[in-house]
PDB file of N, CA and C in Angstrom:
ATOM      1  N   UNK A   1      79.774 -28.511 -65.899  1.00  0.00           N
ATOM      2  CA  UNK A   1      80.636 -28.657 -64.733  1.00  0.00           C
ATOM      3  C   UNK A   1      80.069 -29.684 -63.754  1.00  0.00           C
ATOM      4  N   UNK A   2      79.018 -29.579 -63.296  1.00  0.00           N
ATOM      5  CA  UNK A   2      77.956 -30.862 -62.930  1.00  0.00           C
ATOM      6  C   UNK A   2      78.706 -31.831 -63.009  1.00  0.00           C
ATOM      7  N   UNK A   3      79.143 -32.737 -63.998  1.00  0.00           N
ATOM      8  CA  UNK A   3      78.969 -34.015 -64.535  1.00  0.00           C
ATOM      9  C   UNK A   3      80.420 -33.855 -64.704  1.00  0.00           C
ATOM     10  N   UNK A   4      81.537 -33.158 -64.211  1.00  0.00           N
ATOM     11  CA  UNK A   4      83.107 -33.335 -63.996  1.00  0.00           C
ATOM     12  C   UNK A   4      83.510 -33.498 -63.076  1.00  0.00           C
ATOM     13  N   UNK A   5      84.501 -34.400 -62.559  1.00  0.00           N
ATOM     14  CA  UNK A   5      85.235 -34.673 -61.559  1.00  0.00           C
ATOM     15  C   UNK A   5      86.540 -33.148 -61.393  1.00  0.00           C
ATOM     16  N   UNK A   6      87.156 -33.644 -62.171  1.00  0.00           N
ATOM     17  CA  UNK A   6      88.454 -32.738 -62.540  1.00  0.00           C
ATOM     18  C   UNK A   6      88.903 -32.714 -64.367  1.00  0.00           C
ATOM     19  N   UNK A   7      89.320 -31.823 -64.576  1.00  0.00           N
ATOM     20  CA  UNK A   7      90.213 -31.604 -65.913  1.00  0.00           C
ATOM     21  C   UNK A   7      91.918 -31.734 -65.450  1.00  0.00           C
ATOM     22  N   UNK A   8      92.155 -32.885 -66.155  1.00  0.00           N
ATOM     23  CA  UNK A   8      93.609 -32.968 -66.098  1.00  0.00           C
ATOM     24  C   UNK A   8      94.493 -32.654 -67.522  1.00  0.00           C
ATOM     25  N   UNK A   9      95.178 -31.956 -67.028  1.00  0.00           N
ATOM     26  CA  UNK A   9      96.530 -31.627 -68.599  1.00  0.00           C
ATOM     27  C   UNK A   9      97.402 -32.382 -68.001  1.00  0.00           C
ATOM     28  N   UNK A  10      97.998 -33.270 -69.183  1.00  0.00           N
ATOM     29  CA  UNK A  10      98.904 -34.250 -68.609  1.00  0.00           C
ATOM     30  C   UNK A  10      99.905 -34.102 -70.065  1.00  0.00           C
ATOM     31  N   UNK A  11     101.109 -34.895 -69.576  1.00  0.00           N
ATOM     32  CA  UNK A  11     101.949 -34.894 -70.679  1.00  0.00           C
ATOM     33  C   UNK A  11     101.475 -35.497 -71.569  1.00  0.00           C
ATOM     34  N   UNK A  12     101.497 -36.383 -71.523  1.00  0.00           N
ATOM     35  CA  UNK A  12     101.465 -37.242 -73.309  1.00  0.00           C
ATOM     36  C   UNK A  12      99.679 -38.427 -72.382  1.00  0.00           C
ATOM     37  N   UNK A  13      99.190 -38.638 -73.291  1.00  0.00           N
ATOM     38  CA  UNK A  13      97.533 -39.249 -73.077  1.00  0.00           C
ATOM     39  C   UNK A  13      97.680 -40.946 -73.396  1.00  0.00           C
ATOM     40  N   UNK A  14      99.173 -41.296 -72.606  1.00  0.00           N
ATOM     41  CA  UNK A  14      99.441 -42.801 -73.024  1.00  0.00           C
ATOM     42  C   UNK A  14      99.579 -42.891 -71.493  1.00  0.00           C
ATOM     43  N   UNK A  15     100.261 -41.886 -70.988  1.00  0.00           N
ATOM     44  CA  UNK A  15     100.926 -42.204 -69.670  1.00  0.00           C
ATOM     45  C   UNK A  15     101.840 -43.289 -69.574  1.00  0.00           C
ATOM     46  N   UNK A  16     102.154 -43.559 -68.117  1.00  0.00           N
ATOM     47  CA  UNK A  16     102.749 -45.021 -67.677  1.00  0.00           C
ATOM     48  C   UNK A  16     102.125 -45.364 -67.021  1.00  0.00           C
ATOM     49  N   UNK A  17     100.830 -46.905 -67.185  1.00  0.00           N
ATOM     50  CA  UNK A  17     100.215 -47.590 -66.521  1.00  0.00           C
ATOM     51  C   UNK A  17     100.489 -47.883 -65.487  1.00  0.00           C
ATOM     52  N   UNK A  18     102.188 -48.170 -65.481  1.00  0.00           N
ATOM     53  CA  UNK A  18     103.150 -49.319 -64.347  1.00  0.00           C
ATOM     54  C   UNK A  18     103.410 -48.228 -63.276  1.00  0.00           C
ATOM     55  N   UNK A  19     103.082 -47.355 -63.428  1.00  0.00           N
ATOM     56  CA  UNK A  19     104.011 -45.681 -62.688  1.00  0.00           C
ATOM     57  C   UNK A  19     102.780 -45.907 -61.762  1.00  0.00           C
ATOM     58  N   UNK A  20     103.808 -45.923 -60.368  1.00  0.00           N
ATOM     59  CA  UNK A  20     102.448 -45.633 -59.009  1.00  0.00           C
ATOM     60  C   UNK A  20     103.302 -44.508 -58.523  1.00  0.00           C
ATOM     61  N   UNK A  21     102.289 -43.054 -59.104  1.00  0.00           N
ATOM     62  CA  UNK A  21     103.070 -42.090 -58.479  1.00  0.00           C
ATOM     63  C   UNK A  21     102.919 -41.904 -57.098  1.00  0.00           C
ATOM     64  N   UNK A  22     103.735 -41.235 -56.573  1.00  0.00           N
ATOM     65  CA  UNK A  22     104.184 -40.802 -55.119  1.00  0.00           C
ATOM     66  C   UNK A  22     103.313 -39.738 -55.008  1.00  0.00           C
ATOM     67  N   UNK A  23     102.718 -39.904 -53.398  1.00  0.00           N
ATOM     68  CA  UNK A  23     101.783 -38.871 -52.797  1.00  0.00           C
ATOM     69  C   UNK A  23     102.172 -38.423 -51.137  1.00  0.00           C
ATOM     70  N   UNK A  24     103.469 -37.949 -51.545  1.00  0.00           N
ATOM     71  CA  UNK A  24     104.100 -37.297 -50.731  1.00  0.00           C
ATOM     72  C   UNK A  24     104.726 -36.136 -51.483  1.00  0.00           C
ATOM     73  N   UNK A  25     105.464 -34.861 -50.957  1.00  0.00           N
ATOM     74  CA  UNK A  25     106.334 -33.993 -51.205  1.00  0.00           C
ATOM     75  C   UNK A  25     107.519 -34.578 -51.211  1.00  0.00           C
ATOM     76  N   UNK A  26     108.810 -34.684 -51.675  1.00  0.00           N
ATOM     77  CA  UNK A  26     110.183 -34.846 -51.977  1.00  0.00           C
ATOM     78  C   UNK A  26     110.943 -34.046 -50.718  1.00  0.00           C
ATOM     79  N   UNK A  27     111.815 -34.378 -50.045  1.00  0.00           N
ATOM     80  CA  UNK A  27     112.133 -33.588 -49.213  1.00  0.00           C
ATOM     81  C   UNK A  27     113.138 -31.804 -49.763  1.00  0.00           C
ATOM     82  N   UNK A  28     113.006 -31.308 -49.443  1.00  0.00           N
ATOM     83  CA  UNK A  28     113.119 -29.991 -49.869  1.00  0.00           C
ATOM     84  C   UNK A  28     112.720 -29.746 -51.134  1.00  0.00           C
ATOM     85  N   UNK A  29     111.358 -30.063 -51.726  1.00  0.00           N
ATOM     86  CA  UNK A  29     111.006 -29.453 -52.779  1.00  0.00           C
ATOM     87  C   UNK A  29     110.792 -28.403 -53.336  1.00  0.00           C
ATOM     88  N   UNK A  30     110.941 -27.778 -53.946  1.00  0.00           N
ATOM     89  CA  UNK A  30     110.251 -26.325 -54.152  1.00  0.00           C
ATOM     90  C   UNK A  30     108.977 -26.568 -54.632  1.00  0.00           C
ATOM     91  N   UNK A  31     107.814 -25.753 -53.867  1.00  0.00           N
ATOM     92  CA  UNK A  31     106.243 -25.783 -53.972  1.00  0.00           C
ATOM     93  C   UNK A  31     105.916 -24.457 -54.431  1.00  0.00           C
ATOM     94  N   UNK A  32     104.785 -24.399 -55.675  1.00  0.00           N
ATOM     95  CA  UNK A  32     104.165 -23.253 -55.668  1.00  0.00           C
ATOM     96  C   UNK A  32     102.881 -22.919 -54.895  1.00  0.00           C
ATOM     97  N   UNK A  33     102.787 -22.180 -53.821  1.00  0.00           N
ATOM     98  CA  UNK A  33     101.395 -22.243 -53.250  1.00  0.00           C
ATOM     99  C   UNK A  33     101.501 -22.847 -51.874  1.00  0.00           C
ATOM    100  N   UNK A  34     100.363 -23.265 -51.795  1.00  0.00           N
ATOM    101  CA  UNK A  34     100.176 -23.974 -50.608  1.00  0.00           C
ATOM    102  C   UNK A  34      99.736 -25.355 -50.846  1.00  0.00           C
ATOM    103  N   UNK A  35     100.466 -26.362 -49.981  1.00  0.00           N
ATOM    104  CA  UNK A  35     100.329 -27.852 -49.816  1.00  0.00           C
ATOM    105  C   UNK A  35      99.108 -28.259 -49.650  1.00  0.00           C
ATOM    106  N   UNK A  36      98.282 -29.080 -50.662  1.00  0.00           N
ATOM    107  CA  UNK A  36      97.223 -29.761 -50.498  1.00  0.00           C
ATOM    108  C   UNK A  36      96.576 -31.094 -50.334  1.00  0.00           C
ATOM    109  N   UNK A  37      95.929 -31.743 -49.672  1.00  0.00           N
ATOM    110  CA  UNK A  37      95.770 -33.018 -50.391  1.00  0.00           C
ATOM    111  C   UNK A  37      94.085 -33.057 -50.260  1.00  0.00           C
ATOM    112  N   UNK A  38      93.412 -33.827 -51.434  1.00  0.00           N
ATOM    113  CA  UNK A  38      92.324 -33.636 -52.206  1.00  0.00           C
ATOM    114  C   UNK A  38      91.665 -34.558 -51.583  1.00  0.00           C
ATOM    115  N   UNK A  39      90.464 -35.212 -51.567  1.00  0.00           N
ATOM    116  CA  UNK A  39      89.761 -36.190 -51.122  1.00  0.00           C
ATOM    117  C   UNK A  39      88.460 -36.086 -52.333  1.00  0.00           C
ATOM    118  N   UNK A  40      88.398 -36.647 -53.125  1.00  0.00           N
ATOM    119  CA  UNK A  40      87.429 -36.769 -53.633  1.00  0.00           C
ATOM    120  C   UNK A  40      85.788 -37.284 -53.346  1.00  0.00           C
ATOM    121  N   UNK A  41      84.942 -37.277 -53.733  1.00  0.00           N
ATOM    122  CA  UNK A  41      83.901 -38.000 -53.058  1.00  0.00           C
ATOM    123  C   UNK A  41      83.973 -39.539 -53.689  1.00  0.00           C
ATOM    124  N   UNK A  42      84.388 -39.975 -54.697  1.00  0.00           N
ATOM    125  CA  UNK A  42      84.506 -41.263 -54.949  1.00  0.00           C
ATOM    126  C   UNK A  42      85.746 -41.991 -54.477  1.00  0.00           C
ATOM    127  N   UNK A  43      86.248 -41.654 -53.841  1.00  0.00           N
ATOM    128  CA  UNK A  43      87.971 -41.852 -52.461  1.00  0.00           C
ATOM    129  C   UNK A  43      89.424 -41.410 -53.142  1.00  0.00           C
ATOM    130  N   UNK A  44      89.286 -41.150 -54.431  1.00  0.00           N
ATOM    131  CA  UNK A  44      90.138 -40.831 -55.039  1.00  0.00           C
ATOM    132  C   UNK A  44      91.253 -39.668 -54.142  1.00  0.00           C
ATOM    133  N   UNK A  45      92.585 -39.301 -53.966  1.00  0.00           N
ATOM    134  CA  UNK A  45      93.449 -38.907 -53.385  1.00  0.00           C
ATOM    135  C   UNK A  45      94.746 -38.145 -54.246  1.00  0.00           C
ATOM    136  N   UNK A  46      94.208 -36.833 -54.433  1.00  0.00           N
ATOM    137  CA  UNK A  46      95.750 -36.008 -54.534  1.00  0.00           C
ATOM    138  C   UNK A  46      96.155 -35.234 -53.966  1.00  0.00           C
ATOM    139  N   UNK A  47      97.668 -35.365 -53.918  1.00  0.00           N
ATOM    140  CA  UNK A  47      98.372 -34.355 -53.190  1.00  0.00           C
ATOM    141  C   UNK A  47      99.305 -33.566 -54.261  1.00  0.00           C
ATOM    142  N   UNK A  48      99.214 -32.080 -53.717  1.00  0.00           N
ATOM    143  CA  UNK A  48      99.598 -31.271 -54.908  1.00  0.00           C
ATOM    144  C   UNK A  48      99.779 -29.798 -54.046  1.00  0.00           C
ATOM    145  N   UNK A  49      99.512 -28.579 -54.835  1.00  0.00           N
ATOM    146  CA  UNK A  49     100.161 -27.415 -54.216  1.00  0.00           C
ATOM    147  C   UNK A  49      98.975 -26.755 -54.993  1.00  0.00           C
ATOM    148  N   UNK A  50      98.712 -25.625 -54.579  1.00  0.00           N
ATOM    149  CA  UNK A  50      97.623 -24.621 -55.078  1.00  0.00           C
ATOM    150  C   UNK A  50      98.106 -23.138 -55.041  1.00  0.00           C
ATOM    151  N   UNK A  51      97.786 -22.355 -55.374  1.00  0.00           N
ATOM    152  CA  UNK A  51      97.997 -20.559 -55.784  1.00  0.00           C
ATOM    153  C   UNK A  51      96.050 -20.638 -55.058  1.00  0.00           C
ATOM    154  N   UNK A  52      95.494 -21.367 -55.055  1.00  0.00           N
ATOM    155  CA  UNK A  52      94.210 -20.713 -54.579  1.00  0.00           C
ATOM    156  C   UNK A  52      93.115 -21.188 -54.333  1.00  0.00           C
ATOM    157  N   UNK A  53      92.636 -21.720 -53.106  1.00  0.00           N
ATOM    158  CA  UNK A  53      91.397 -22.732 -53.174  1.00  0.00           C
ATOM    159  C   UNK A  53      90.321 -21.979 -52.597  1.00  0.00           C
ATOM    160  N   UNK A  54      89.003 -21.458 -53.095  1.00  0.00           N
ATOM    161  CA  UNK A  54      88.194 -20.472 -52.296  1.00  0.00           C
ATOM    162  C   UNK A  54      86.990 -21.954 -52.228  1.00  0.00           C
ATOM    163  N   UNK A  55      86.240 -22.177 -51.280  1.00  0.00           N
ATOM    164  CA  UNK A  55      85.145 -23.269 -51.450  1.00  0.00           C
ATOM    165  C   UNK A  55      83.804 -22.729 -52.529  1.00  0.00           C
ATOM    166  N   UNK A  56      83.677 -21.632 -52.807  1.00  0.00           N
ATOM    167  CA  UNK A  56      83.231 -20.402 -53.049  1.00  0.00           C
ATOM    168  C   UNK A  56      82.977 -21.122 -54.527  1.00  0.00           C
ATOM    169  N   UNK A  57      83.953 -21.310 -55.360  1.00  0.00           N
ATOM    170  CA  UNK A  57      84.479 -21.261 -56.425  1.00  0.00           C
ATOM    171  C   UNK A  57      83.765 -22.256 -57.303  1.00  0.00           C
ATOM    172  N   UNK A  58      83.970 -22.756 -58.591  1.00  0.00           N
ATOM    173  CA  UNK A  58      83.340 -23.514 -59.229  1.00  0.00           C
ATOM    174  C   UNK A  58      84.821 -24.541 -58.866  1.00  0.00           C
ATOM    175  N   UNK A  59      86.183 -24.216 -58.827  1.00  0.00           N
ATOM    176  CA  UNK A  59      87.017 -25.511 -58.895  1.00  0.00           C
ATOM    177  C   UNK A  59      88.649 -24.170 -58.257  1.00  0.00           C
ATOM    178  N   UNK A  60      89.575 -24.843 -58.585  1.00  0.00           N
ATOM    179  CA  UNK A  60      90.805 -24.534 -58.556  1.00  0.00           C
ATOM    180  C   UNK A  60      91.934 -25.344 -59.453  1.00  0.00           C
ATOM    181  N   UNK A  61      93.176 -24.927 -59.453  1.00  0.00           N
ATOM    182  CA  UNK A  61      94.407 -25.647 -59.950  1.00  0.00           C
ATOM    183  C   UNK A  61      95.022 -26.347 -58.788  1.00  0.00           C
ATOM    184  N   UNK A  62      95.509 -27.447 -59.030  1.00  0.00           N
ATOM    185  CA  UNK A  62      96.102 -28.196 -58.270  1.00  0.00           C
ATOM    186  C   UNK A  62      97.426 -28.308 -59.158  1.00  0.00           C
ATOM    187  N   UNK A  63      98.864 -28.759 -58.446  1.00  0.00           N
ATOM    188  CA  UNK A  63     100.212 -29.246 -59.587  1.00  0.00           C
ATOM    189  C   UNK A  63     100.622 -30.196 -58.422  1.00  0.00           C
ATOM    190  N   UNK A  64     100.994 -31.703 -58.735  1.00  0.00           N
ATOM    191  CA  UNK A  64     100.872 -32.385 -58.825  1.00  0.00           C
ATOM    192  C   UNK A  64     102.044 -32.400 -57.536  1.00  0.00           C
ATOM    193  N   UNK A  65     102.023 -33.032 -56.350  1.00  0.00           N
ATOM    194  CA  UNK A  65     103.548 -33.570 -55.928  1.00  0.00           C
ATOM    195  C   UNK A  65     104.591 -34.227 -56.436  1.00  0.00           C
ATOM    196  N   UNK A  66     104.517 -35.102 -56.990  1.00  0.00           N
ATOM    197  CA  UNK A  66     105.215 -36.158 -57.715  1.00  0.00           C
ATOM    198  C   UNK A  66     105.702 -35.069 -59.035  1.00  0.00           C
ATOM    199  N   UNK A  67     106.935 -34.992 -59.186  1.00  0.00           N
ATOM    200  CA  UNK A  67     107.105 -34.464 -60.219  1.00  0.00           C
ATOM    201  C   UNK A  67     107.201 -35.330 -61.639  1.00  0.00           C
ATOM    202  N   UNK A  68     107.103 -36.518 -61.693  1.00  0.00           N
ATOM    203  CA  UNK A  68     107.273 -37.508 -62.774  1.00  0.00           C
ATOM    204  C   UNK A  68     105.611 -37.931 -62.929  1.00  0.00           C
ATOM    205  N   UNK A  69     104.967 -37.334 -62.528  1.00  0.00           N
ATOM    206  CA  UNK A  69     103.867 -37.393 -62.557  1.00  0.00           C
ATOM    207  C   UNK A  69     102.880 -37.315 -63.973  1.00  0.00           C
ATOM    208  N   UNK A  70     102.460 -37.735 -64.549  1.00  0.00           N
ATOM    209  CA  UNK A  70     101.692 -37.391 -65.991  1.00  0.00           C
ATOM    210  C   UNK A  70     100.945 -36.158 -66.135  1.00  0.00           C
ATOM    211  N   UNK A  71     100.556 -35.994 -64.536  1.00  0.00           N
ATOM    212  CA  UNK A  71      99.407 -34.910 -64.403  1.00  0.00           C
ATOM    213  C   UNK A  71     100.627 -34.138 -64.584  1.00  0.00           C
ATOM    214  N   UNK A  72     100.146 -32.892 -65.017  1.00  0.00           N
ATOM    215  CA  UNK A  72     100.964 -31.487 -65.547  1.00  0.00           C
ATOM    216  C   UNK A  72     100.366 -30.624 -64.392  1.00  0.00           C
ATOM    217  N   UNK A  73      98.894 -30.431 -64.598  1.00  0.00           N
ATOM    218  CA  UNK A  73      98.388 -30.260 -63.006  1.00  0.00           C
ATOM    219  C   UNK A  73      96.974 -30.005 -63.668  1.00  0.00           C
ATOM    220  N   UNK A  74      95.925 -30.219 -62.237  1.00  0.00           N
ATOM    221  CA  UNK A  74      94.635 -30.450 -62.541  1.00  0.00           C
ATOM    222  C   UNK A  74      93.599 -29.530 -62.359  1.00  0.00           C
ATOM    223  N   UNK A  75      92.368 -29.344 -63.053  1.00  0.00           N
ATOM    224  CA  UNK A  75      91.561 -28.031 -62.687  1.00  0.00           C
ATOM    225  C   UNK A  75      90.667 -29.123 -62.023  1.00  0.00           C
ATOM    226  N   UNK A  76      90.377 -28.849 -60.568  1.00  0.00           N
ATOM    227  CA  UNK A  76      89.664 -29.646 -59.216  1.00  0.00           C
ATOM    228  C   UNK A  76      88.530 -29.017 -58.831  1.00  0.00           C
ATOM    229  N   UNK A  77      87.476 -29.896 -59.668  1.00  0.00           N
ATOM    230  CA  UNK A  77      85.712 -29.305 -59.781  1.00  0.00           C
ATOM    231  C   UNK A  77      85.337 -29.409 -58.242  1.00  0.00           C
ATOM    232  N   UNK A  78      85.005 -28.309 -57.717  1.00  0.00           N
ATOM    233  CA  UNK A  78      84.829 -28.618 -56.418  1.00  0.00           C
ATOM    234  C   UNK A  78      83.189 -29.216 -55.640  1.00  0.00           C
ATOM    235  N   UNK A  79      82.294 -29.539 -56.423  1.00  0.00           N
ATOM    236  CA  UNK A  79      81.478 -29.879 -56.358  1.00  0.00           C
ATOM    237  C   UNK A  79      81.717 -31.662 -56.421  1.00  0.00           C
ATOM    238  N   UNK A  80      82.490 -31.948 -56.831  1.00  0.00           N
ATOM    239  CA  UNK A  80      83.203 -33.698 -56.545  1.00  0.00           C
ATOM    240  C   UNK A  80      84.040 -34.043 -55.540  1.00  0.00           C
ATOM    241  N   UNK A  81      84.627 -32.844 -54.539  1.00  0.00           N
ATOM    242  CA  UNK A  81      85.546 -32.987 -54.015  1.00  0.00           C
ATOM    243  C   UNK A  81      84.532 -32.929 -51.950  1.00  0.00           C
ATOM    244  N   UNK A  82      85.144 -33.906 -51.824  1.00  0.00           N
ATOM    245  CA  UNK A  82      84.172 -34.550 -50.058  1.00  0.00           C
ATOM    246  C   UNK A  82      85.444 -33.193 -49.097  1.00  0.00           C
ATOM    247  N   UNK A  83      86.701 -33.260 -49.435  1.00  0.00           N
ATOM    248  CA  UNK A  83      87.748 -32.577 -48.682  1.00  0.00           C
ATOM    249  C   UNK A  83      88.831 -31.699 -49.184  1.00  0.00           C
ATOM    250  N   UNK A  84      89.252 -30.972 -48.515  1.00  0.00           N
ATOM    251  CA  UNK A  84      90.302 -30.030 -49.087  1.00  0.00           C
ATOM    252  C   UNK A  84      91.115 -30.106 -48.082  1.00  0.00           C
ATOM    253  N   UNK A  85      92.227 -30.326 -47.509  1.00  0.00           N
ATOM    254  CA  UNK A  85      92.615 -30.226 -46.147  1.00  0.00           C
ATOM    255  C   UNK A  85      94.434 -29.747 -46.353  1.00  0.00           C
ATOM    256  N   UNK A  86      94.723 -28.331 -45.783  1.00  0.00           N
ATOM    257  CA  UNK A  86      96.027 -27.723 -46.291  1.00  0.00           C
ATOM    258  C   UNK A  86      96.777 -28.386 -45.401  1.00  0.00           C
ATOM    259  N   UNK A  87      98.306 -28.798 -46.127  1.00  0.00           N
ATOM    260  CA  UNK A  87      99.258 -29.951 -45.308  1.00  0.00           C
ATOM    261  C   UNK A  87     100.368 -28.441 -44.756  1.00  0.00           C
ATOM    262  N   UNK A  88     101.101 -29.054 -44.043  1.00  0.00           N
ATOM    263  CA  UNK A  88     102.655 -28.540 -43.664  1.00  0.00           C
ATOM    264  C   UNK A  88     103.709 -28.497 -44.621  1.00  0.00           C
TER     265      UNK A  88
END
């Protein structure tokens, strides 16, 4: 776990290079959880929804805002992560 950023399940492991997903919520989306956005320690940035972030923890699930998103949703090693900060 050390030596992981995050585990991502994604649809298909080709993705779309050209795809700059969106890191906002959709207006009236339906969210599971609570609104997050991630800060990594290398500046990296997601925004997504959680069922559960304890700092406590070795990581959590994140699902993705962007619903066209590749990420399916991510397990977020929290030992890589500089921020956690819950949105509106």
């Amino acid at each position: 776990m050390k030596d992981l950023k995050a585990v991502f399940f994604v649809r298909d492991f080709i993705g779309k290079p050209s795809y700059d997903e969106k890191k906002d919520f959709l207006e009236g989306q339906q969210v599971l959880g609570r609104k997050v956005r991630v800060l990594f320690k290398d500046g990296e940035v997601l925004i997504g929804s959680t069922l559960g972030c304890d700092p406590k923890r070795q990581g959590f699930f994140l699902f993705p805002a962007d619903p066209e998103s590749n990420n399916l949703k991510v397990f977020v090693v929290m030992s890589a992560v500089n921020k956690v900060e819950f949105l509106r």
